[in-house]
Protein backbone atom coordinates (compact mmCIF):
# COMPACT_ATOMS: atom_id res chain seq x y z
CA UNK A 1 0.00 0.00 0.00
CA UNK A 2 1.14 3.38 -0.61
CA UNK A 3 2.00 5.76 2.13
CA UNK A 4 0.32 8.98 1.85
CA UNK A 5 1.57 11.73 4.27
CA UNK A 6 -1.13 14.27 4.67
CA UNK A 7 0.29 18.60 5.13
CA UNK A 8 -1.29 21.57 7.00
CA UNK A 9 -1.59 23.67 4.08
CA UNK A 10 -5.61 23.58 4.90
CA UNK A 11 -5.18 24.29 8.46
CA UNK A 12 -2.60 26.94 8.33
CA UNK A 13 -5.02 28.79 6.12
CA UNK A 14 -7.89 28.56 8.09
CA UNK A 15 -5.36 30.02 11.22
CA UNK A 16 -4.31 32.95 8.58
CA UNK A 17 -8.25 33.99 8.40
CA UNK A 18 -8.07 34.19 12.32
CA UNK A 19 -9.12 30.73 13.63
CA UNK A 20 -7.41 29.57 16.52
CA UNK A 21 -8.57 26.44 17.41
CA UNK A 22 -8.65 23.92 14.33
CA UNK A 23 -9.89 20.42 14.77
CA UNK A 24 -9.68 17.92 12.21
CA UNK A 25 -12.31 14.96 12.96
CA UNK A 26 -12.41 11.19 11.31
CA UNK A 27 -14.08 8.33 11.48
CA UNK A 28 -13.57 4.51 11.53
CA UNK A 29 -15.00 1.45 11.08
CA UNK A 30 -18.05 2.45 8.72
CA UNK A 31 -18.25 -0.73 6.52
CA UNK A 32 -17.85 -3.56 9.47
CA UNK A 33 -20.18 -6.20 10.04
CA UNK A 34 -19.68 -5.73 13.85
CA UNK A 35 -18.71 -3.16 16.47
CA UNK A 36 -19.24 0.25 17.19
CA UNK A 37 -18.28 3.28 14.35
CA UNK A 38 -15.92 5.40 16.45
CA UNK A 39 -14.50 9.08 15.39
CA UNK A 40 -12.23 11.02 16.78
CA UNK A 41 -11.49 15.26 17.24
CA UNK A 42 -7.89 16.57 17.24
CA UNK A 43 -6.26 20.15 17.57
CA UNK A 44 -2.95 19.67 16.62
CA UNK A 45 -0.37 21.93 18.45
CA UNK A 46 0.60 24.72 15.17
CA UNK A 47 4.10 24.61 17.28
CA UNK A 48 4.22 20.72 18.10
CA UNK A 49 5.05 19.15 14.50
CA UNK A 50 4.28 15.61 14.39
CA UNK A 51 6.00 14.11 11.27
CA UNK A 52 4.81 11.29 9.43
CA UNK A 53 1.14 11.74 10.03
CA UNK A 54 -0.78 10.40 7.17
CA UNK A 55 -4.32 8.77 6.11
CA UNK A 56 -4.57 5.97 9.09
CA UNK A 57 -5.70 3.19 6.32
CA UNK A 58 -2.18 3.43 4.82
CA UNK A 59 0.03 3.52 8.15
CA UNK A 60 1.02 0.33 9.27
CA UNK A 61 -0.24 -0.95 12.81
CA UNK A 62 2.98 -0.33 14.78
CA UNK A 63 3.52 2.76 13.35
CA UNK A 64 0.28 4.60 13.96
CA UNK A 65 0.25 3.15 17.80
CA UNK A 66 3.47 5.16 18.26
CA UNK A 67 2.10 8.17 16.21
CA UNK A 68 -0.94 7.83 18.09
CA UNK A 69 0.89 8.02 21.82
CA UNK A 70 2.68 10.99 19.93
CA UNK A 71 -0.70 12.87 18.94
CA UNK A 72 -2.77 12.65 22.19
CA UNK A 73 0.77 13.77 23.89
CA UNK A 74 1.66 16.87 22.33
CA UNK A 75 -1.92 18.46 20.78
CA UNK A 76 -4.28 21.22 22.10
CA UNK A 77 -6.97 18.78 22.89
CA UNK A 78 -8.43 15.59 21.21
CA UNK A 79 -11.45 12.99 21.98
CA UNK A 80 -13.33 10.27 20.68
CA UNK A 81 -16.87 9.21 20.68
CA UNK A 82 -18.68 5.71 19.03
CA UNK A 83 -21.93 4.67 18.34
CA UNK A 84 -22.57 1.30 18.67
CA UNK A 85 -24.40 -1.79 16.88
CA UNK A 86 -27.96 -0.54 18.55
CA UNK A 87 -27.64 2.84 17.56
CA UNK A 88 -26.20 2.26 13.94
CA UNK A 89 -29.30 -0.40 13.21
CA UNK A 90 -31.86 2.17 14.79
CA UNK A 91 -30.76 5.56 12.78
CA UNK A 92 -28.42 3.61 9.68
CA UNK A 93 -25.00 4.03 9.70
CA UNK A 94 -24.47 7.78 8.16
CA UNK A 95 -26.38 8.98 10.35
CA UNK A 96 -24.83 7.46 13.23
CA UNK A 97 -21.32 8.20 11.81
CA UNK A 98 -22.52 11.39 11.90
CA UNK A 99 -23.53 11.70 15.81
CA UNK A 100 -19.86 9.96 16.67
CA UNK A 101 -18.01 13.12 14.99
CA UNK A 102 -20.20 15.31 16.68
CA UNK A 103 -19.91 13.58 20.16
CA UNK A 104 -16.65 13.84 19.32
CA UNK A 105 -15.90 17.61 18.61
CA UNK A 106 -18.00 18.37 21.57
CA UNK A 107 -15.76 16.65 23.98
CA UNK A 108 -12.31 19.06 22.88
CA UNK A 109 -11.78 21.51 25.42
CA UNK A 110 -11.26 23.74 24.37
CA UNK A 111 -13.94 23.80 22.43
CA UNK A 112 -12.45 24.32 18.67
CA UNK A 113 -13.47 27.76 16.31
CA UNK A 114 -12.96 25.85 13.55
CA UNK A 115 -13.52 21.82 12.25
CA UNK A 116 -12.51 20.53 8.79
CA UNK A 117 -13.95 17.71 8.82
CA UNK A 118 -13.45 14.43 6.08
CA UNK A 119 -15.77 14.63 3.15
CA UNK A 120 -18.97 15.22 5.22
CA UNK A 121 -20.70 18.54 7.07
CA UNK A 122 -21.28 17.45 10.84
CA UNK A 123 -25.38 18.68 11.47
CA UNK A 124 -25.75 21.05 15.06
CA UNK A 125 -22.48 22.13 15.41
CA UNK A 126 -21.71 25.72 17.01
CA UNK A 127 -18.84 26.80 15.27
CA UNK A 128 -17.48 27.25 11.57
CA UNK A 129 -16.90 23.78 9.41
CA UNK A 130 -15.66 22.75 6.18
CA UNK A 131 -16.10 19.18 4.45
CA UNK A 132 -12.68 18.35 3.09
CA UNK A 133 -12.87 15.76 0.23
CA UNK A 134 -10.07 12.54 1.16
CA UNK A 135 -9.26 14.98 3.79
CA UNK A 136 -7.51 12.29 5.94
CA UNK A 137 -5.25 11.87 2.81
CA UNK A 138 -4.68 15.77 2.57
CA UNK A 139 -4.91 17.40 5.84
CA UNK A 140 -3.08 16.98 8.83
CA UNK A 141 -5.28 17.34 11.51
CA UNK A 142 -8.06 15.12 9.90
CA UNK A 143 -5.21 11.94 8.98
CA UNK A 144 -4.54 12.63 12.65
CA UNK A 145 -8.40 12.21 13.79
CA UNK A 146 -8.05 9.46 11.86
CA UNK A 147 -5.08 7.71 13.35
CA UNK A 148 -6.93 8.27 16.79
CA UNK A 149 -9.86 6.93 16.40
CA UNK A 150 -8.27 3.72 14.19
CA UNK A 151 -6.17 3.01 17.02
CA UNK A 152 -9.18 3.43 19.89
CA UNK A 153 -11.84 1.51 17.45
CA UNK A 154 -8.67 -1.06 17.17
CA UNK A 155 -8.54 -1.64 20.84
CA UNK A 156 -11.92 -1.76 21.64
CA UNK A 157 -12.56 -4.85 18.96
CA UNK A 158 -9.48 -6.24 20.84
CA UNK A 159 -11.21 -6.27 24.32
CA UNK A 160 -14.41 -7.54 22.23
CA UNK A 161 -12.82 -10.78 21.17
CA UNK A 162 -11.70 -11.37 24.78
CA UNK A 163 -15.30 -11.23 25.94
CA UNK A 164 -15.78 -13.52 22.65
CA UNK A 165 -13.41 -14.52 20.65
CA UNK A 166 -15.65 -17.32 18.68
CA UNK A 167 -15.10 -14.59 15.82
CA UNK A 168 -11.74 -13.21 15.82
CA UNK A 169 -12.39 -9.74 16.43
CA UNK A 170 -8.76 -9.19 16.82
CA UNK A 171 -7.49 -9.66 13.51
CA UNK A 172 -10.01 -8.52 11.22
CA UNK A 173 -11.83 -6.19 13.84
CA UNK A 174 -14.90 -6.84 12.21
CA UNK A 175 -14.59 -5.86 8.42
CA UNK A 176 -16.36 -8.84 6.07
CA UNK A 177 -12.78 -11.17 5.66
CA UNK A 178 -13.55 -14.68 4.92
CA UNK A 179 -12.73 -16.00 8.52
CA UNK A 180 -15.45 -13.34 10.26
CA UNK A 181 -17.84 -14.75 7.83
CA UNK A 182 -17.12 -18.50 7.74
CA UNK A 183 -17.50 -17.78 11.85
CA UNK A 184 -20.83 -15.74 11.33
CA UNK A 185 -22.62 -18.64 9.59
CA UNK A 186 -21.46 -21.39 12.35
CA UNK A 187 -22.28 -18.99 15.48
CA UNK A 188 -24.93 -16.74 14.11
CA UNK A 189 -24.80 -13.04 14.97
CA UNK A 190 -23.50 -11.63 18.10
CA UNK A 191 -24.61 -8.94 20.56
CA UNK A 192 -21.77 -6.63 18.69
CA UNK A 193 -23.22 -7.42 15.11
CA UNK A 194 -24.79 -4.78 13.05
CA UNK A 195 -28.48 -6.95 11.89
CA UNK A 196 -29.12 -4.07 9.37
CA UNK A 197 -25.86 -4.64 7.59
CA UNK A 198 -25.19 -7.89 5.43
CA UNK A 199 -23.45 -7.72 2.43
CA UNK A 200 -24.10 -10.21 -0.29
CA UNK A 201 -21.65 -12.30 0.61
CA UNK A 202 -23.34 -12.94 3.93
CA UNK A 203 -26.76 -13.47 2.52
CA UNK A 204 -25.22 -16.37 0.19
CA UNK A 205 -23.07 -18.30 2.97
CA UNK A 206 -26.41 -17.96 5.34
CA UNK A 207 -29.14 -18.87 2.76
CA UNK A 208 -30.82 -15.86 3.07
C-alpha cells in the first residue's frame, strides 16, 4: 500500500483567516459487520510538529500506535466518541457516523473555532466547518483524527474478542474477511453485530 503523508496547508489557512482552534475529525470502522463506528477530534499543536502523520488506512499498525501516543501527547486537545451496533441499526450508519463526529468535537476543550472535517458537514455544530474531500489523505489534523480513532476503534474490537473470541475480532476487527464470515454462519450473529448490515456475501453463505 502506498504511504500517503497528509500537510497543514488547509489548516494553516484557516489560522491565517483568524481561527485559533482547528480540529480535524475522522471516522472509523463504517463498513464492518460488527462493532461500534468510532471518530475522533484533534487540535494539533501549530508549534508541536508531528512528522509522518498520514491517512490511518495506509500507516502500518505499529507505526500509527506510536504516532498515536505521539498525537494525544503533544496536541491542544483531542477525543473520541462511538456509536454502537444498537444505535447504527436504529438511525443507519451515516447517520450514526454522523452523531460519533459530533460527540466527538464536543468533547475538545477547548472547544475548537474551527472543524474541517473528512468529506462530510457534521449537522448542530456551534462553530465554523468545512467538508474536506479525502481529507484524511490531505490534511493533517483530519489523517490525525483518523489515526486516533483507528487506534481506539482497534482496541476496543481487541477487548471484544476477549469477551468472545468465537469470531476473531482481533485480527479482522470486524470488516467482512472470509474467517469473520465463515465464523458468522457457524455462530450466528453476536450482541456486537450490526443486523441491518449484510453484504451479499453474507446473505449467500447464510441462505438468506
Amino acid at each position: 500500500m502506498v504511504r500517503i503523508r497528509a500537510f497543514r496547508t488547509i489548516e494553516n489557512a484557516i489560522r491565517r483567516m483568524g481561527f485559533v482552534y482547528v480540529a480535524g475529525v475522522d471516522e472509523v470502522g463504517r463498513g464492518c459487520l460488527a462493532g461500534p463506528v468510532v471518530a475522533a477530534a484533534v487540535i494539533l499543536h501549530p508549534d508541536r510538529y508531528i512528522p509522518h502523520v498520514g491517512d490511518s488506512k495506509t500507516v502500518p499498525a505499529l507505526e500509527r500506535a506510536r504516532l498515536y501516543d505521539r498525537i494525544v501527547a503533544s496536541a491542544v486537545s483531542w477525543g473520541a466518541a462511538a456509536a454502537d451496533p444498537q444505535e447504527i441499526d436504529t438511525i443507519n450508519i451515516h447517520q450514526a457516523s454522523l452523531r460519533a463526529m459530533q460527540r466527538a468535537i464536543l468533547r475538545l476543550a477547548p472547544l475548537p473555532d474551527f472543524v474541517l472535517v473528512d468529506a462530510f458537514r457534521v449537522p448542530d455544530l456551534p462553530m465554523a466547518q468545512r467538508a474536506v474531500v479525502h481529507g484524511d489523505a490531505r490534511c493533517t489534523a483530519i489523517a490525525a483524527a483518523s489515526i486516533v480513532a483507528k487506534v481506539t476503534r482497534d482496541r476496543m474490537m481487541t477487548e471484544l474478542h476477549g469477551r468472545d473470541p468465537r469470531y476473531g475480532f482481533d485480527r479482522h476487527k470486524g470488516y467482512a474477511t472470509r474467517e469473520h464470515l465463515d465464523a458468522v454462519a457457524k455462530y450466528g450473529y453476536s450482541e456486537m453485530h450490526r443486523r441491518s448490515f449484510r453484504p451479499p456475501t453474507l446473505f449467500d453463505r447464510m441462505g438468506g
